[in-house]
C-alpha atoms as a PDB file:
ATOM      1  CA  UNK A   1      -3.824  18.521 -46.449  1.00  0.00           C
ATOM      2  CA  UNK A   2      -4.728  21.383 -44.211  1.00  0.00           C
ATOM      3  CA  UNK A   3      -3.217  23.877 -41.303  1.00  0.00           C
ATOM      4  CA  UNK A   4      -3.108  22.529 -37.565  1.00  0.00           C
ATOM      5  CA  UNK A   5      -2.471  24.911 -34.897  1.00  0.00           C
ATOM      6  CA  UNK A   6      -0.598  23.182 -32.391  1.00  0.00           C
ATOM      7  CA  UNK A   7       0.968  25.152 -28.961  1.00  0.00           C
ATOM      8  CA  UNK A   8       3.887  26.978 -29.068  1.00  0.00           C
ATOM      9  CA  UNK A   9       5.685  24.730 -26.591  1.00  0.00           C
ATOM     10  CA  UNK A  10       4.454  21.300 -28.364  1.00  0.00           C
ATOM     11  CA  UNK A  11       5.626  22.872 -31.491  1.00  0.00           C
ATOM     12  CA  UNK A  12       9.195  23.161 -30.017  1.00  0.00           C
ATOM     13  CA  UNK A  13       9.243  19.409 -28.637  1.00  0.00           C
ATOM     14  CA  UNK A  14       9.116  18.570 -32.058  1.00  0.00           C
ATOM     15  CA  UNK A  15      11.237  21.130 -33.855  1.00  0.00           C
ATOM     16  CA  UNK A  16      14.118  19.426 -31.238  1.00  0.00           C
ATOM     17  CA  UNK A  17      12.255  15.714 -31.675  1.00  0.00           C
ATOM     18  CA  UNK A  18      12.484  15.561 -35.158  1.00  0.00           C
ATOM     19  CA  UNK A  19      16.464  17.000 -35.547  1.00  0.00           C
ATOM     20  CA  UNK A  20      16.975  13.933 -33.192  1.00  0.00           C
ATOM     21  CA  UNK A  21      14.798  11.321 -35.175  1.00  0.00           C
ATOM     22  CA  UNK A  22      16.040  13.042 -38.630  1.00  0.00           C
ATOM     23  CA  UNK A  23      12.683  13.954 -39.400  1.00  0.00           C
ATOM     24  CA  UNK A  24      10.848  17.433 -40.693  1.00  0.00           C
ATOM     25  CA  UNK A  25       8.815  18.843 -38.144  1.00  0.00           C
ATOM     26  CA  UNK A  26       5.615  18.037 -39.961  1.00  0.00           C
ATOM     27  CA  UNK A  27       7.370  14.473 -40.297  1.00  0.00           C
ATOM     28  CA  UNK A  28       7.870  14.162 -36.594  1.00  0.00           C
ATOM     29  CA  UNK A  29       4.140  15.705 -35.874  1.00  0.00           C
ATOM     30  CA  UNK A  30       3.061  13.457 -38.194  1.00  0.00           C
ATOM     31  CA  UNK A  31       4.459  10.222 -36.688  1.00  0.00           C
ATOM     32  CA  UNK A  32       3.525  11.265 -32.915  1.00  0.00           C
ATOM     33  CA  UNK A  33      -0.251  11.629 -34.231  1.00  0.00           C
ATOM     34  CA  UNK A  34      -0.184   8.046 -35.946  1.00  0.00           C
ATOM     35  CA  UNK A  35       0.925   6.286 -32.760  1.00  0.00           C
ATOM     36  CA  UNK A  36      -1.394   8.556 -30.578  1.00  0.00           C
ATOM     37  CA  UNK A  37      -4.476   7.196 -32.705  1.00  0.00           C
ATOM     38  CA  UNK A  38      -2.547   3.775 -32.835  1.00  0.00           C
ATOM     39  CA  UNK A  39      -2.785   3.227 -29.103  1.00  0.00           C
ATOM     40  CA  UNK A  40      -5.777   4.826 -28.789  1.00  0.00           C
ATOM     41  CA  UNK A  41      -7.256   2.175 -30.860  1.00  0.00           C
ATOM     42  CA  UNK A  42      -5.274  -0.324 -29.213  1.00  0.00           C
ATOM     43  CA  UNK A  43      -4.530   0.430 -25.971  1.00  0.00           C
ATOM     44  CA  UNK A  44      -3.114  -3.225 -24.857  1.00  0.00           C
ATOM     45  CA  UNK A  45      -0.352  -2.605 -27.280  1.00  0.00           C
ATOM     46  CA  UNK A  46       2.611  -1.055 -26.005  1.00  0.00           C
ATOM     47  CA  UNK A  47       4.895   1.468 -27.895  1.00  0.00           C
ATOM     48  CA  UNK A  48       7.270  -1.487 -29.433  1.00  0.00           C
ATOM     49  CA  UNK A  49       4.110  -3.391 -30.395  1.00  0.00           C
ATOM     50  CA  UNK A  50       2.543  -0.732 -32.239  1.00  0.00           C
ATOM     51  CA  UNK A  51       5.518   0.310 -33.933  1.00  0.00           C
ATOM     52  CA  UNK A  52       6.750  -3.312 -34.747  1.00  0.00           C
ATOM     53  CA  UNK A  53       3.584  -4.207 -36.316  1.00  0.00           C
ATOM     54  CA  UNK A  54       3.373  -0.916 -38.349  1.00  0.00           C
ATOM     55  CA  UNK A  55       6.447  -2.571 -39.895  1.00  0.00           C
ATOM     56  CA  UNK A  56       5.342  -5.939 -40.210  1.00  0.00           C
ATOM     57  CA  UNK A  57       2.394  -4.572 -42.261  1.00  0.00           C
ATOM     58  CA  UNK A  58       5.026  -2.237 -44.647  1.00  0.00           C
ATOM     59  CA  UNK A  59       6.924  -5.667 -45.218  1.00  0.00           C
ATOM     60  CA  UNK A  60       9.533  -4.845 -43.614  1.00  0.00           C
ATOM     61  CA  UNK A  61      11.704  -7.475 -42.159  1.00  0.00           C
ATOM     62  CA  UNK A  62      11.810  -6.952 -38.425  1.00  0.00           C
ATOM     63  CA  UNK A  63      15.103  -8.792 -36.718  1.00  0.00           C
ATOM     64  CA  UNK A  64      14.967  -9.222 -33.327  1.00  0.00           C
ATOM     65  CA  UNK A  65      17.782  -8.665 -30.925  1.00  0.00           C
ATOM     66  CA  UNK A  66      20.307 -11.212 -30.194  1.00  0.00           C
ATOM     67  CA  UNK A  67      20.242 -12.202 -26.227  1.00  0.00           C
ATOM     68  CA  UNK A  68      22.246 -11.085 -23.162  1.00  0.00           C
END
């Protein structure tokens, strides 16, 4: 655990991203790193991929939406 200085402005986009999300600010800082390193790592995958599979690997059962 350790101290990140971040911008002032970035630390305001998620002060209001994470009272949208219903996350702490760390929380929210937090999740926006993951995915950053995520796609960095796999940068084929696109947002819904990444985060999809995160949840496939916490065995969690992923539904998929009924079609139009």
């Amino acid at each position: 655990m350790g101290i990140v200085k971040i911008d002032d402005v970035l630390h305001e986009e998620a002060r209001r991203a994470s009272a949208v999300m219903c996350r702490s600010i760390n929380a929210q800082a937090e999740f926006w790193m993951k995915i950053g390193m995520l796609a960095e790592a796999n940068p084929t995958m696109s947002f819904n991929d990444i985060v999809r599979a995160q949840l496939v690997e916490a065995n969690v059962a992923v539904a998929k939406a009924a079609a139009a």
